[in-house]
N, C-alpha and C. Protein backbone atom coordinates (compact mmCIF):
# COMPACT_ATOMS: atom_id res chain seq x y z
N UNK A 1 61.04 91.36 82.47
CA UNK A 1 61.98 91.32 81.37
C UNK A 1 62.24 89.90 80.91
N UNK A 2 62.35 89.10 81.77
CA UNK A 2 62.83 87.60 81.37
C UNK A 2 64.15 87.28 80.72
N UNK A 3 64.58 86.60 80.48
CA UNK A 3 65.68 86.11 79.54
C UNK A 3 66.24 86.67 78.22
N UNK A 4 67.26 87.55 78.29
CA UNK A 4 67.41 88.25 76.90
C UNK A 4 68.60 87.74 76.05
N UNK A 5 69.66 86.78 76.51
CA UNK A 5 70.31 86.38 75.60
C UNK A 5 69.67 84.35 75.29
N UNK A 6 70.22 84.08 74.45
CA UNK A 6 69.75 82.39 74.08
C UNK A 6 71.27 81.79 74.53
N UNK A 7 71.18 80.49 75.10
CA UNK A 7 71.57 79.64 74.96
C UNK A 7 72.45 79.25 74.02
N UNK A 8 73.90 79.59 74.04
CA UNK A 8 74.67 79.46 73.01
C UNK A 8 74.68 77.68 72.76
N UNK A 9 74.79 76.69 71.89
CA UNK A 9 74.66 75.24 71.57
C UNK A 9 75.25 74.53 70.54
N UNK A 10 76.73 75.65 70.06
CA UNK A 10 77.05 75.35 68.90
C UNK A 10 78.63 74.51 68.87
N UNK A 11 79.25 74.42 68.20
CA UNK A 11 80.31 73.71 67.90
C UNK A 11 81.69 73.89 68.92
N UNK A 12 81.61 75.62 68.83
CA UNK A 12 83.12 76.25 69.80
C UNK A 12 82.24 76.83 70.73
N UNK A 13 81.24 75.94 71.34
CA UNK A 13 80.68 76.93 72.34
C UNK A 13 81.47 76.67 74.10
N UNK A 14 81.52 77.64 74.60
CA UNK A 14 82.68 77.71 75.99
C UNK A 14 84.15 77.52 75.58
N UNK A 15 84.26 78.02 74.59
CA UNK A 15 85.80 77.83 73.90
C UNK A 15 86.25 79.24 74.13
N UNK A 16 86.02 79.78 74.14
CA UNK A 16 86.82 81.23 74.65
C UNK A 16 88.13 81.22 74.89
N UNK A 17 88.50 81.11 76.19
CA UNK A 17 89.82 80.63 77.00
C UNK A 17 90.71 79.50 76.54
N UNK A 18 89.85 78.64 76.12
CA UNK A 18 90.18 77.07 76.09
C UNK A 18 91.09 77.06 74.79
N UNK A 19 90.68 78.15 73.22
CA UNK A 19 90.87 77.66 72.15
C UNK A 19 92.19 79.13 71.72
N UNK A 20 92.27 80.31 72.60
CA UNK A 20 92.83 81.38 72.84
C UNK A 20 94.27 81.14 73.01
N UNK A 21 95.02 81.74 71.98
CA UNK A 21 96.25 81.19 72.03
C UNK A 21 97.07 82.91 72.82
N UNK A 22 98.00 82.37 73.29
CA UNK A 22 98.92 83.53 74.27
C UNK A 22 99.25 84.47 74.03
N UNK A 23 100.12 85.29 74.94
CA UNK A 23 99.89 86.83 74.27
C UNK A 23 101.29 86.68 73.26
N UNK A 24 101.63 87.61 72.54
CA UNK A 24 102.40 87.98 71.46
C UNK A 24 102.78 86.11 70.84
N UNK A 25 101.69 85.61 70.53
CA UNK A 25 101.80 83.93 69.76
C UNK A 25 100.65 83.74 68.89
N UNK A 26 99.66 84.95 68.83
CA UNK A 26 98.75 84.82 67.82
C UNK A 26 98.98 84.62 65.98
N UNK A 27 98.39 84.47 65.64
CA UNK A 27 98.38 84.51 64.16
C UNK A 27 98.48 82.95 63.80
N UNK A 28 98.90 82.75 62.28
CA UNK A 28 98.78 81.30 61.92
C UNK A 28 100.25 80.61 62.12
N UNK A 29 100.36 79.58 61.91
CA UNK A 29 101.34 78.88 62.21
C UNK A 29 102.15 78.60 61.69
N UNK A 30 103.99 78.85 62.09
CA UNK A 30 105.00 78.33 61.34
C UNK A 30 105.27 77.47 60.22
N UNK A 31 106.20 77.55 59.49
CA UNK A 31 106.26 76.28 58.44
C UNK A 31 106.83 74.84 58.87
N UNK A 32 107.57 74.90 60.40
CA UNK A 32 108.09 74.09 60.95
C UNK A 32 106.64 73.39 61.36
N UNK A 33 105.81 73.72 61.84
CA UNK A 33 104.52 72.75 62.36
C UNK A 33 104.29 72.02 60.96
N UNK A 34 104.34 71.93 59.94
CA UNK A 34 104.20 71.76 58.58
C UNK A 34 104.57 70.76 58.27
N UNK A 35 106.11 70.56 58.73
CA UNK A 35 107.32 69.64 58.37
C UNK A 35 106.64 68.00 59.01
N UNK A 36 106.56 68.36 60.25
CA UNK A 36 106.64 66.84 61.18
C UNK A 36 106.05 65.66 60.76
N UNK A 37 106.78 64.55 60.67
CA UNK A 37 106.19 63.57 59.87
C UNK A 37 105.75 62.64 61.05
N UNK A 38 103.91 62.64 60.77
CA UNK A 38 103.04 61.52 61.76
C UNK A 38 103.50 60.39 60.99
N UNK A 39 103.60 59.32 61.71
CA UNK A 39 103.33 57.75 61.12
C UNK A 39 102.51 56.84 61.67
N UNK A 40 101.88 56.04 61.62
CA UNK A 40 100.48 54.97 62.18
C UNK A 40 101.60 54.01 63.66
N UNK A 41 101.12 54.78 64.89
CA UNK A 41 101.39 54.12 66.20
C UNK A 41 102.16 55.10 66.83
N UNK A 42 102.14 56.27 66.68
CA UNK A 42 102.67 57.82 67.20
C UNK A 42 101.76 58.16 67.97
N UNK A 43 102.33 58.48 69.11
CA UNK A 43 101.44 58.88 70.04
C UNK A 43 101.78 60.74 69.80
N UNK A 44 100.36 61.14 69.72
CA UNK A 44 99.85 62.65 69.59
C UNK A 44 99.15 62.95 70.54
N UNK A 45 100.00 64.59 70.73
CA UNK A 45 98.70 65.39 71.84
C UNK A 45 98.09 66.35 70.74
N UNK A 46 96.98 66.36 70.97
CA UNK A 46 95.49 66.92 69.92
C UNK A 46 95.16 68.42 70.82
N UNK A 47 96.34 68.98 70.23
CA UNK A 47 96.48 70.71 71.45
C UNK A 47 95.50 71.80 69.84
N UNK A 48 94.22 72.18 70.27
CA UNK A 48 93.64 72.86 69.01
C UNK A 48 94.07 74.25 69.08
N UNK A 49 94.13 74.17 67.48
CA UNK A 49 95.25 75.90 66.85
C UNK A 49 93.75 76.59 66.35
N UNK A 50 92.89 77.71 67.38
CA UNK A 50 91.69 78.33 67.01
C UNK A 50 92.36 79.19 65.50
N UNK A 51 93.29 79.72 65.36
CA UNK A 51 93.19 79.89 63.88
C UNK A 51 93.51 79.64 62.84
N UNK A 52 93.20 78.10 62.99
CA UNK A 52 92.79 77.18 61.88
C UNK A 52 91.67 76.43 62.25
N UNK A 53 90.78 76.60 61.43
CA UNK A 53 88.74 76.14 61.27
C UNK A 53 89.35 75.04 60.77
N UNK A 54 90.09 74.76 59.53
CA UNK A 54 89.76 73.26 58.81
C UNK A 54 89.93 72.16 59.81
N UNK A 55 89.41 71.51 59.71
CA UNK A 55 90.07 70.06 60.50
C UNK A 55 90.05 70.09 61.75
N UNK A 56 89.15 70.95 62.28
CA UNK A 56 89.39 71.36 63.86
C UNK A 56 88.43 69.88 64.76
N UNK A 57 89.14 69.15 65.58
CA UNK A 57 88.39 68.64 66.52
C UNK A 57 87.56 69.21 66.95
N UNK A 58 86.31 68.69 68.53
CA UNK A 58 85.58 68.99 69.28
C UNK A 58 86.61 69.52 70.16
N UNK A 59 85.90 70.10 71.03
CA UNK A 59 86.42 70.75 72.13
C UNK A 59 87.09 70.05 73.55
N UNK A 60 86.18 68.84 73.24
CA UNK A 60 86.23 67.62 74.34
C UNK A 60 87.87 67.12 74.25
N UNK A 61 87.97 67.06 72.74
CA UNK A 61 89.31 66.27 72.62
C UNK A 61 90.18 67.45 72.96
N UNK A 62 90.56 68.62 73.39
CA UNK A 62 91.80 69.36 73.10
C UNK A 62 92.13 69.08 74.57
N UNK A 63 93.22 68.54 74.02
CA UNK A 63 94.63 68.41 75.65
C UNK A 63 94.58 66.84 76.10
N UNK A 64 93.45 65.88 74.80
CA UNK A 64 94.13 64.88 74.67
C UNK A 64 94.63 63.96 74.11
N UNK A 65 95.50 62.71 75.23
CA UNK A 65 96.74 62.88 73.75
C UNK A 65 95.67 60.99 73.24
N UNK A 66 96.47 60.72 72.04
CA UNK A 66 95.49 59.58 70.94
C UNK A 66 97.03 58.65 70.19
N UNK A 67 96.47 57.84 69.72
CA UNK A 67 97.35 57.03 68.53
C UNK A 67 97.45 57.43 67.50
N UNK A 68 98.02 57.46 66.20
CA UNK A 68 97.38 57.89 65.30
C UNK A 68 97.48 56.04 64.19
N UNK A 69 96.44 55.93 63.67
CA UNK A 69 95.50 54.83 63.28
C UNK A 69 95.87 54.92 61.70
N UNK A 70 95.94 56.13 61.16
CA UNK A 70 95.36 56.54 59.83
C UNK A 70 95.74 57.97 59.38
N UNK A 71 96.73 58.03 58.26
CA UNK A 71 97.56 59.15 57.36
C UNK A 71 97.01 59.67 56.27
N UNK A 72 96.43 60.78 56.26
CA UNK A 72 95.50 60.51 54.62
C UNK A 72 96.52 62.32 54.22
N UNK A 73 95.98 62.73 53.24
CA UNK A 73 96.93 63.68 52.78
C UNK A 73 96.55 65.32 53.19
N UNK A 74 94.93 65.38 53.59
CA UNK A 74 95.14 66.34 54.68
C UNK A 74 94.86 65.96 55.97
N UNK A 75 94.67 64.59 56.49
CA UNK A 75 94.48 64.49 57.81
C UNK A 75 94.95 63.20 58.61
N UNK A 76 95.17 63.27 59.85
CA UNK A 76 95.60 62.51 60.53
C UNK A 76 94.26 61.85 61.44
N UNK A 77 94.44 60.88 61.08
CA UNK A 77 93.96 59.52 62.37
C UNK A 77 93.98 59.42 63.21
N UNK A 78 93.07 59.59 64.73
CA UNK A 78 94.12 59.54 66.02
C UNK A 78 92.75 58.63 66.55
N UNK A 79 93.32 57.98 67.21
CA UNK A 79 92.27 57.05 68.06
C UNK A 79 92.56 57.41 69.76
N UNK A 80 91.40 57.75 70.18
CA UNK A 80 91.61 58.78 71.78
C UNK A 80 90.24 57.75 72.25
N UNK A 81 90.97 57.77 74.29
CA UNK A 81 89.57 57.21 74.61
C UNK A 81 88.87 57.83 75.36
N UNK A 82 87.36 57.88 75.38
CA UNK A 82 86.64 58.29 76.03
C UNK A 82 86.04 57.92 77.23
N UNK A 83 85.92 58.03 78.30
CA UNK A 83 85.09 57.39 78.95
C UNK A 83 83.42 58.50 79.25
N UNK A 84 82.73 57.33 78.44
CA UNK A 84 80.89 57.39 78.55
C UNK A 84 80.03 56.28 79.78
N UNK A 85 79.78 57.10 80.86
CA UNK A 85 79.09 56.58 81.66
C UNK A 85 80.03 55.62 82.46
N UNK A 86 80.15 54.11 82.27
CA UNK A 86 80.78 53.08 83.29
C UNK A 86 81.73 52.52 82.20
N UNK A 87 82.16 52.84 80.89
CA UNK A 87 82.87 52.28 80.41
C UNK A 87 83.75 53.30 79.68
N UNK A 88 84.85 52.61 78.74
CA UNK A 88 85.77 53.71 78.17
C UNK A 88 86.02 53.02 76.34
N UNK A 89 85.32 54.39 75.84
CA UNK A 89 85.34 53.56 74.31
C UNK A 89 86.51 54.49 73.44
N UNK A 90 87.04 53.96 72.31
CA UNK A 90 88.13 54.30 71.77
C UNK A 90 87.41 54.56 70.32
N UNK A 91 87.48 56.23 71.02
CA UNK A 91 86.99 57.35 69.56
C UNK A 91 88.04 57.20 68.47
N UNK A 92 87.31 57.42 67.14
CA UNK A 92 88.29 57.67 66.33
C UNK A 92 88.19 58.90 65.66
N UNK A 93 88.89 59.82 65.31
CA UNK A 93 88.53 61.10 64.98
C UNK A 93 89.97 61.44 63.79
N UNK A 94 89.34 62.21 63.36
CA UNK A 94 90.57 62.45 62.05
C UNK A 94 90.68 64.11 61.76
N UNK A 95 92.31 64.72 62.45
CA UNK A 95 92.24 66.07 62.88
C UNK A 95 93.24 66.43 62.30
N UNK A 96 93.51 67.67 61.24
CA UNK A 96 94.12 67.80 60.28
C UNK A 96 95.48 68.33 61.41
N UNK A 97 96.91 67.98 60.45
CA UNK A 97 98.24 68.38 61.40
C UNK A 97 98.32 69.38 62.41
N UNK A 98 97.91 70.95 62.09
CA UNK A 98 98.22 72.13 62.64
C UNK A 98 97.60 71.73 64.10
N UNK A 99 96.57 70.69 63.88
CA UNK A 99 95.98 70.88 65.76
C UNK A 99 96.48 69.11 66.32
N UNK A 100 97.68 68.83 65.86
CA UNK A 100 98.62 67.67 66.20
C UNK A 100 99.91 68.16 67.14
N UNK A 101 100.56 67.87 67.77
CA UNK A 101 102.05 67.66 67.71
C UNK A 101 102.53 66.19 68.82
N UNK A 102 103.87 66.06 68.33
CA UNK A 102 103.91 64.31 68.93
C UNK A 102 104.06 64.62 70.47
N UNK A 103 103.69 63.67 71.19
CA UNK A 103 103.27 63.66 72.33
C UNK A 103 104.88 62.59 72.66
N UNK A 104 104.84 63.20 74.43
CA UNK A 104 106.04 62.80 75.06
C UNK A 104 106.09 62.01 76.23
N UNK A 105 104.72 61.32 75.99
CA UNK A 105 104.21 60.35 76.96
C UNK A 105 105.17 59.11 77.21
N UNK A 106 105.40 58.85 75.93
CA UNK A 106 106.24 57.63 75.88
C UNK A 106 107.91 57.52 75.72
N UNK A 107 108.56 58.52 75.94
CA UNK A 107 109.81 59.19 75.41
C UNK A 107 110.64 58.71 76.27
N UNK A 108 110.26 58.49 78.02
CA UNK A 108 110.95 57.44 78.62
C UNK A 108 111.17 56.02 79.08
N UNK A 109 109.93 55.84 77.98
CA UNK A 109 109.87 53.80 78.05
C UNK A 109 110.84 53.94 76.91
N UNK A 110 110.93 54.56 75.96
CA UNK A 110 111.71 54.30 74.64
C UNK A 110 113.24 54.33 75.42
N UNK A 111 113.59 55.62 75.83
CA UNK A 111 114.81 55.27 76.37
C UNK A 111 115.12 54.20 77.24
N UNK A 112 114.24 53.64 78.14
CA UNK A 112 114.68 52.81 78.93
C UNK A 112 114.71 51.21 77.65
N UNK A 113 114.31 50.88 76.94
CA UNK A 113 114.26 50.16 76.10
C UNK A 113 115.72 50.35 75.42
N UNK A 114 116.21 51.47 75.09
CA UNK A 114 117.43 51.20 74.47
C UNK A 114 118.76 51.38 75.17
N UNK A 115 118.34 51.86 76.47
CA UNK A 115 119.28 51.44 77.43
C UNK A 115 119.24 49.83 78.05
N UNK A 116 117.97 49.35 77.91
CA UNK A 116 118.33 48.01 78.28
C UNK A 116 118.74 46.83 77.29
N UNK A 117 118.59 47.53 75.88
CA UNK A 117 118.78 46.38 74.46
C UNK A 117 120.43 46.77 75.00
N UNK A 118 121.11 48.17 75.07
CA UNK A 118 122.51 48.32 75.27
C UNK A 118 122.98 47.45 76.54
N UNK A 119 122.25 47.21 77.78
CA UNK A 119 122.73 46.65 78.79
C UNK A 119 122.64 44.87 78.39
N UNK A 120 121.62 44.31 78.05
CA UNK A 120 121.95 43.19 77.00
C UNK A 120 122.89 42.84 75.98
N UNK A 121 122.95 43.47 75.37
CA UNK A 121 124.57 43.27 74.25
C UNK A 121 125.60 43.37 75.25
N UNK A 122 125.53 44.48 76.21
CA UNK A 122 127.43 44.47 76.91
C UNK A 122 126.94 43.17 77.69
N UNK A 123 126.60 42.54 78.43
CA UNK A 123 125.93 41.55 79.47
C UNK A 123 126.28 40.11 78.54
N UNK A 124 125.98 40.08 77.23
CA UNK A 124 125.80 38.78 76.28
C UNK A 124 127.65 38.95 76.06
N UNK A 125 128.25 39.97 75.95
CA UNK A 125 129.45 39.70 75.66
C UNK A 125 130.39 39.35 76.73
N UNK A 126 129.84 39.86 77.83
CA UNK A 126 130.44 38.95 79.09
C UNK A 126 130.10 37.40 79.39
N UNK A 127 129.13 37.26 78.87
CA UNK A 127 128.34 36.14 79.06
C UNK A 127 127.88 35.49 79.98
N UNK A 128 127.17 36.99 80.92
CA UNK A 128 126.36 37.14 81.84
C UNK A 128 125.11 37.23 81.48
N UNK A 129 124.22 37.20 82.67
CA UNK A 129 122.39 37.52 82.40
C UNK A 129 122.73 39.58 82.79
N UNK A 130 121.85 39.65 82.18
CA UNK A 130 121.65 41.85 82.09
C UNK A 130 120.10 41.79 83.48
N UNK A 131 120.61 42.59 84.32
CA UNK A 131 119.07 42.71 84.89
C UNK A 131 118.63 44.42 84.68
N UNK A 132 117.47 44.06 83.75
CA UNK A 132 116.83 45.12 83.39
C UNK A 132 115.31 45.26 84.09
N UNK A 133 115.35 44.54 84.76
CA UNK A 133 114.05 44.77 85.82
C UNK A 133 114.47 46.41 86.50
N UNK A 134 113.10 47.11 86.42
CA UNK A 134 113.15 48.09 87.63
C UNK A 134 113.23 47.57 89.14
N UNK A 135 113.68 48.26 89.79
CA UNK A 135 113.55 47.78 91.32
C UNK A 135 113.31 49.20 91.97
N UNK A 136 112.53 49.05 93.40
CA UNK A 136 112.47 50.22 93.73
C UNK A 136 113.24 50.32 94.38
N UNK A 137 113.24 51.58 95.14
CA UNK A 137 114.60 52.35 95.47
C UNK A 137 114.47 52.01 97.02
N UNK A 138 113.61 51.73 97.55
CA UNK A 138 113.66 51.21 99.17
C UNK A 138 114.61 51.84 100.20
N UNK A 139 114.14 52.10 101.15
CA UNK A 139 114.89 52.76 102.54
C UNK A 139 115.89 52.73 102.44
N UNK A 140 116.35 54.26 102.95
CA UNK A 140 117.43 55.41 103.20
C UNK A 140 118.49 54.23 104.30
N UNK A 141 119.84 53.58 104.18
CA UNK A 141 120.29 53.39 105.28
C UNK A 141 120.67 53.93 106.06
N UNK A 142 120.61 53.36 107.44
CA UNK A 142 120.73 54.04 108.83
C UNK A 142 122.00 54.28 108.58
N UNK A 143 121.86 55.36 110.24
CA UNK A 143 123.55 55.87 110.38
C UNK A 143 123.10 56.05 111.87
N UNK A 144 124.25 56.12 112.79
CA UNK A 144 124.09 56.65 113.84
C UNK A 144 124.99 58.06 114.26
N UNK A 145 124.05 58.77 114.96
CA UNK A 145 124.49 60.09 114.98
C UNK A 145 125.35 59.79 117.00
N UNK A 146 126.02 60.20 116.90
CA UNK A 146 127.13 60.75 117.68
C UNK A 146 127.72 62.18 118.45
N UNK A 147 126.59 62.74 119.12
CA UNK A 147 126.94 63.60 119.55
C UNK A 147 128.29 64.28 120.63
N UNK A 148 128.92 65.25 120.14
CA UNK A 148 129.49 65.49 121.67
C UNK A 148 128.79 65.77 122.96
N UNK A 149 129.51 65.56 124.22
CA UNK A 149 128.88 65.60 125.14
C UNK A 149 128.48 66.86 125.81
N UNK A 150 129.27 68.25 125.33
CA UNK A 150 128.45 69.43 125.81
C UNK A 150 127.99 69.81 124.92
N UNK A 151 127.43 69.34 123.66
CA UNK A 151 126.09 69.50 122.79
C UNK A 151 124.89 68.86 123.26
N UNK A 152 124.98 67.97 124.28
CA UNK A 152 123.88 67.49 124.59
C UNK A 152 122.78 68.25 125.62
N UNK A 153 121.76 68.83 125.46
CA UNK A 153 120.95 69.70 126.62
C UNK A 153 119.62 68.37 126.84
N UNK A 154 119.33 68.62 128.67
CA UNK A 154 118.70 67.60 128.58
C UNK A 154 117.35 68.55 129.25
N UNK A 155 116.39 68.07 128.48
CA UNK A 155 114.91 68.73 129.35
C UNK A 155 114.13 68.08 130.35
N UNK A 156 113.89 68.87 131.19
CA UNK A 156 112.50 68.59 132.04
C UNK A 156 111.87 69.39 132.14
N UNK A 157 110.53 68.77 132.35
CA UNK A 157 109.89 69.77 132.90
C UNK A 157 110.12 70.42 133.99
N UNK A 158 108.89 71.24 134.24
CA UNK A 158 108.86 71.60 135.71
C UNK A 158 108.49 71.70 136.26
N UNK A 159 108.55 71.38 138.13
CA UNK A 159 107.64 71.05 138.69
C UNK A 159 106.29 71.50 139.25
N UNK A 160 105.30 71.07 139.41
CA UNK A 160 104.20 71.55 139.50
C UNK A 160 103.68 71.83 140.81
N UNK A 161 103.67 73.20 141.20
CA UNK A 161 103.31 74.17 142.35
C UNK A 161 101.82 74.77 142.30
N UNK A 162 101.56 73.61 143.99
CA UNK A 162 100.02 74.09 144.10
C UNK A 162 99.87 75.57 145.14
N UNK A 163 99.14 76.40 144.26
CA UNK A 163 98.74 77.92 145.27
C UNK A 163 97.29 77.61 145.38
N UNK A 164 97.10 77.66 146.93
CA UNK A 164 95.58 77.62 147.45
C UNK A 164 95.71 79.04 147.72
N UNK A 165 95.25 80.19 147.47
CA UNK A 165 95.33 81.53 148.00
C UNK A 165 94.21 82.29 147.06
């Protein structure tokens, strides 16, 4: 008999699972995905919406996240890196909104940034230095434990009995 199906080699090929959106979440997409305004240095995760064809990335890119570089009026810019062989090069690819949303990679350097511009202003009005260095959190201090004295049970073994018999 030999070989009866070919070699699938095409665009969404092994996308099955990968591009399959959840149960009762099918169909096309809200008007709220619509709204969100990208701007050039937004970090995006490139999550692909299989029912929408236009503008669809490769398969390689879905689940990761990019910059976005470049705003055009149906598509977004995202610069993602790859790593090919021993090095890592910075693709640029241009993937229309619906297979965008902003990524939350960076959501706690931002806060720590405006908690430390706030710890600087109160710090300058004392007219102290602000230390906004992280530090790590370093060893638990000791304590000493204190038992009562008929909580204490003490073990031995026991002794070892030779039978020649």
């Amino acid at each position: 008999m030999g070989k009866l199906h070919t070699i699938s080699k095409g665009y969404r090929k092994g996308t099955r699972d990968k591009y399959a959106k959840k149960y009762r979440c099918k169909g096309m997409p809200g008007t709220s995905r619509y709204l969100v305004n990208f701007k050039r240095g937004d970090f995006v995760d490139i999550v692909v919406d299989g029912s929408i064809h236009k503008g669809m990335p490769f398969s390689f890119y879905h689940g990761r996240t990019g910059q976005v570089f470049n705003v055009n009026k149906n598509a977004i810019g995202v610069e993602v890196t790859k790593i090919v062989g021993n090095r890592q090069l910075r693709k640029r690819i241009h993937v229309r909104l619906e297979h965008l949303r902003k990524s939350r990679c960076n959501e706690a350097h931002l806060n720590r940034i405006k908690v430390n511009d706030q710890n600087k202003r109160d710090a300058k009005l004392l007219g102290e230095k602000a230390k906004v260095k992280r530090v790590p959190e370093g060893p638990k201090p000791g304590k000493m434990v204190r038992p009562k004295a008929k909580d204490v049970e003490v073990l031995a073994p026991l002794p070892f009995v030779e039978n020649y018999f």
